[in-house]
Protein backbone atom coordinates (compact mmCIF):
# COMPACT_ATOMS: atom_id res chain seq x y z
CA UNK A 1 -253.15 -56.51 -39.64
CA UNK A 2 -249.98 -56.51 -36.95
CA UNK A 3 -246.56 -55.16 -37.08
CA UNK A 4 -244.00 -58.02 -37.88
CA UNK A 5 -243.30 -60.21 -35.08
CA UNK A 6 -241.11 -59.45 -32.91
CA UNK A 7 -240.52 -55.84 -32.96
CA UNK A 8 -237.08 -54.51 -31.13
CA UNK A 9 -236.61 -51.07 -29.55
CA UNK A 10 -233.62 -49.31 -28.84
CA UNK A 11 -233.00 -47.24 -25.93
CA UNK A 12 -229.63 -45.53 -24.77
CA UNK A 13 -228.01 -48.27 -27.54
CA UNK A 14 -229.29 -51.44 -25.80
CA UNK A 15 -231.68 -52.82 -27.91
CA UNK A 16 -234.56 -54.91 -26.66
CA UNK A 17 -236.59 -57.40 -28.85
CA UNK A 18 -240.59 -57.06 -28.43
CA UNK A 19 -242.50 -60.10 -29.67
CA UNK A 20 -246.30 -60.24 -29.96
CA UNK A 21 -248.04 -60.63 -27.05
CA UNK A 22 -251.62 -59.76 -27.93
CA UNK A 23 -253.39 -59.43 -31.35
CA UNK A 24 -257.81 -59.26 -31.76
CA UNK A 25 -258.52 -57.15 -34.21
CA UNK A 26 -257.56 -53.91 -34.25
CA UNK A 27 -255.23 -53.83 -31.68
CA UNK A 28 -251.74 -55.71 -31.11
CA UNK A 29 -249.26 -55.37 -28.13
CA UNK A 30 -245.69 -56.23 -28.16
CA UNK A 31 -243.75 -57.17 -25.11
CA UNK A 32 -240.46 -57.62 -23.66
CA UNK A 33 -239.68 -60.70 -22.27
CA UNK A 34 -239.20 -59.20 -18.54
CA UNK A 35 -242.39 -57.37 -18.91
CA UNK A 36 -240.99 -54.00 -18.18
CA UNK A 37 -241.28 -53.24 -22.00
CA UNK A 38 -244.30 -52.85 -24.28
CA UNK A 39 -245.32 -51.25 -27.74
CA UNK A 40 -249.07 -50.93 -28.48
CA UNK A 41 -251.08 -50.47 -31.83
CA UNK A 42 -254.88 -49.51 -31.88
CA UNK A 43 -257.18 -48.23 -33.74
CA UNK A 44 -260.77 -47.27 -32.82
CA UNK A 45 -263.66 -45.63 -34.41
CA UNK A 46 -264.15 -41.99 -32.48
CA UNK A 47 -266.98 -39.60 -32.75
CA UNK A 48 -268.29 -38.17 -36.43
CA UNK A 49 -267.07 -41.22 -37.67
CA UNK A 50 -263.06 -40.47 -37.37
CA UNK A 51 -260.58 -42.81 -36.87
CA UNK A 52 -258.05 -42.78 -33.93
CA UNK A 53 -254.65 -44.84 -34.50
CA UNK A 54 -252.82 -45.06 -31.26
CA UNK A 55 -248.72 -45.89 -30.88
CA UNK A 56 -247.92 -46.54 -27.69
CA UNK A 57 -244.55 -47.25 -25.48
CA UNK A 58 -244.67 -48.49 -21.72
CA UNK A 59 -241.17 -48.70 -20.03
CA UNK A 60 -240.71 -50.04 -16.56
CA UNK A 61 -237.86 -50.04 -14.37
CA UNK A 62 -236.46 -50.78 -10.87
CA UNK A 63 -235.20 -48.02 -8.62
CA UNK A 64 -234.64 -47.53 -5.27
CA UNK A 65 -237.44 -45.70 -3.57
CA UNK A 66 -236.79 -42.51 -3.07
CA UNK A 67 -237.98 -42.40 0.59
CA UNK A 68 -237.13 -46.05 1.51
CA UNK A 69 -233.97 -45.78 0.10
CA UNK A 70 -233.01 -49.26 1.27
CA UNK A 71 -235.61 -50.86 -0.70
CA UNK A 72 -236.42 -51.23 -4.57
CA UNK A 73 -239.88 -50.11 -6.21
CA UNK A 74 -241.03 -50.52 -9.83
CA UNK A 75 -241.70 -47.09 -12.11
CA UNK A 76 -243.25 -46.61 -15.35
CA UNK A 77 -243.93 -44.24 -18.00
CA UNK A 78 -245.38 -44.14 -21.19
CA UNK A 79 -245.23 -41.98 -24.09
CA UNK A 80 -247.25 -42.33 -26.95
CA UNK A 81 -248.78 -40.56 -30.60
CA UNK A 82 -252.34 -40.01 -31.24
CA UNK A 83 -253.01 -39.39 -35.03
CA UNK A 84 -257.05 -38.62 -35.61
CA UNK A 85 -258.11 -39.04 -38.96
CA UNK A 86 -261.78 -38.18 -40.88
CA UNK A 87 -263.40 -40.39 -42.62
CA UNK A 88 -262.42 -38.65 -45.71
CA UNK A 89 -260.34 -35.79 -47.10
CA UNK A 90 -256.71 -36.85 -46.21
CA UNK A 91 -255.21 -39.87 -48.43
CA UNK A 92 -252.36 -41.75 -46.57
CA UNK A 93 -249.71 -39.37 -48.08
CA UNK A 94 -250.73 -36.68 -46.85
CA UNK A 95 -250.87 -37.75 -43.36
CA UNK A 96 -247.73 -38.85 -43.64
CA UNK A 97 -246.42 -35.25 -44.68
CA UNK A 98 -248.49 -33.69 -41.24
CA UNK A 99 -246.51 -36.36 -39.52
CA UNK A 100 -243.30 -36.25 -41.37
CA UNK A 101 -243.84 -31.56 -40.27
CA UNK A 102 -244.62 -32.63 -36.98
CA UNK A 103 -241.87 -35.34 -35.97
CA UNK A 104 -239.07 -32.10 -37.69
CA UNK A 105 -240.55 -29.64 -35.29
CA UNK A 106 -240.10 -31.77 -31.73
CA UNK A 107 -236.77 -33.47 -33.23
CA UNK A 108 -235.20 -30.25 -34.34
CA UNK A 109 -232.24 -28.67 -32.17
CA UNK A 110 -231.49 -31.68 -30.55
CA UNK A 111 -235.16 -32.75 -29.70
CA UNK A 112 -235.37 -28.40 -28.38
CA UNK A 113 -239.25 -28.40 -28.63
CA UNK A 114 -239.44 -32.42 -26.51
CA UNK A 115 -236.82 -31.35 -24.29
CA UNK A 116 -238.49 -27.74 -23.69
CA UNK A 117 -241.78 -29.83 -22.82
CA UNK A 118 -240.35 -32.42 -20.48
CA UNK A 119 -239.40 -29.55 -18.50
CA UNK A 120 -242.99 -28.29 -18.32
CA UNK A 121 -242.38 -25.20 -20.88
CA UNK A 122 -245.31 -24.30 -22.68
């Protein structure tokens, strides 16, 4: 089953609407209408029969090239969240609650812990 259509993303307060581009099965993609934006579901089956559920964000800009200065070149990056379940042993709660730990450690401080890792601390 897919997200609602469209989906909307907000990034340093402009906010971007994401409609359905793709959806077969268990996957679904959701992009902007400039292409430089797009949010991506999946799941798959992985080895010893768990499940990996994939969220994932492209972003795409123009800048100018840092050694043609004159001249414009398209960037991306992506950032995304891997959650690998069993088969059996965790309900949906309690994956939730992992997550729910998780997402407080890298937000805390002022996103401390994703700021501390951007800059290639370990």
């Amino acid at each position: 089953m897919a997200l609602p259509d469209p989906q909307s993303i907000t990034i340093n307060a402009v906010t971007v609407p994401l409609p359905r581009t793709f959806s077969e099965g268990s996957e679904s993609a959701y992009t902007s209408a400039d292409g430089l934006w797009k949010l991506s579901l999946n799941h798959n089956l992985v080895k010893q029969g768990r499940t990996r559920h994939l969220l994932r964000f492209d972003h795409s800009k123009v800048t100018p090239d840092p050694f043609v200065p004159s001249q414009n070149v398209k960037v991306n990056m992506a950032i995304y969240m891997v959650v690998e379940t069993p088969p059996a042993g965790y309900t949906n709660t309690e994956i939730t609650q992992v997550y729910t730990g998780f997402k407080t450690l890298y937000t805390a401080s002022s996103d401390a812990v994703f700021t501390k890792l951007i800059g290639g601390e370990s």
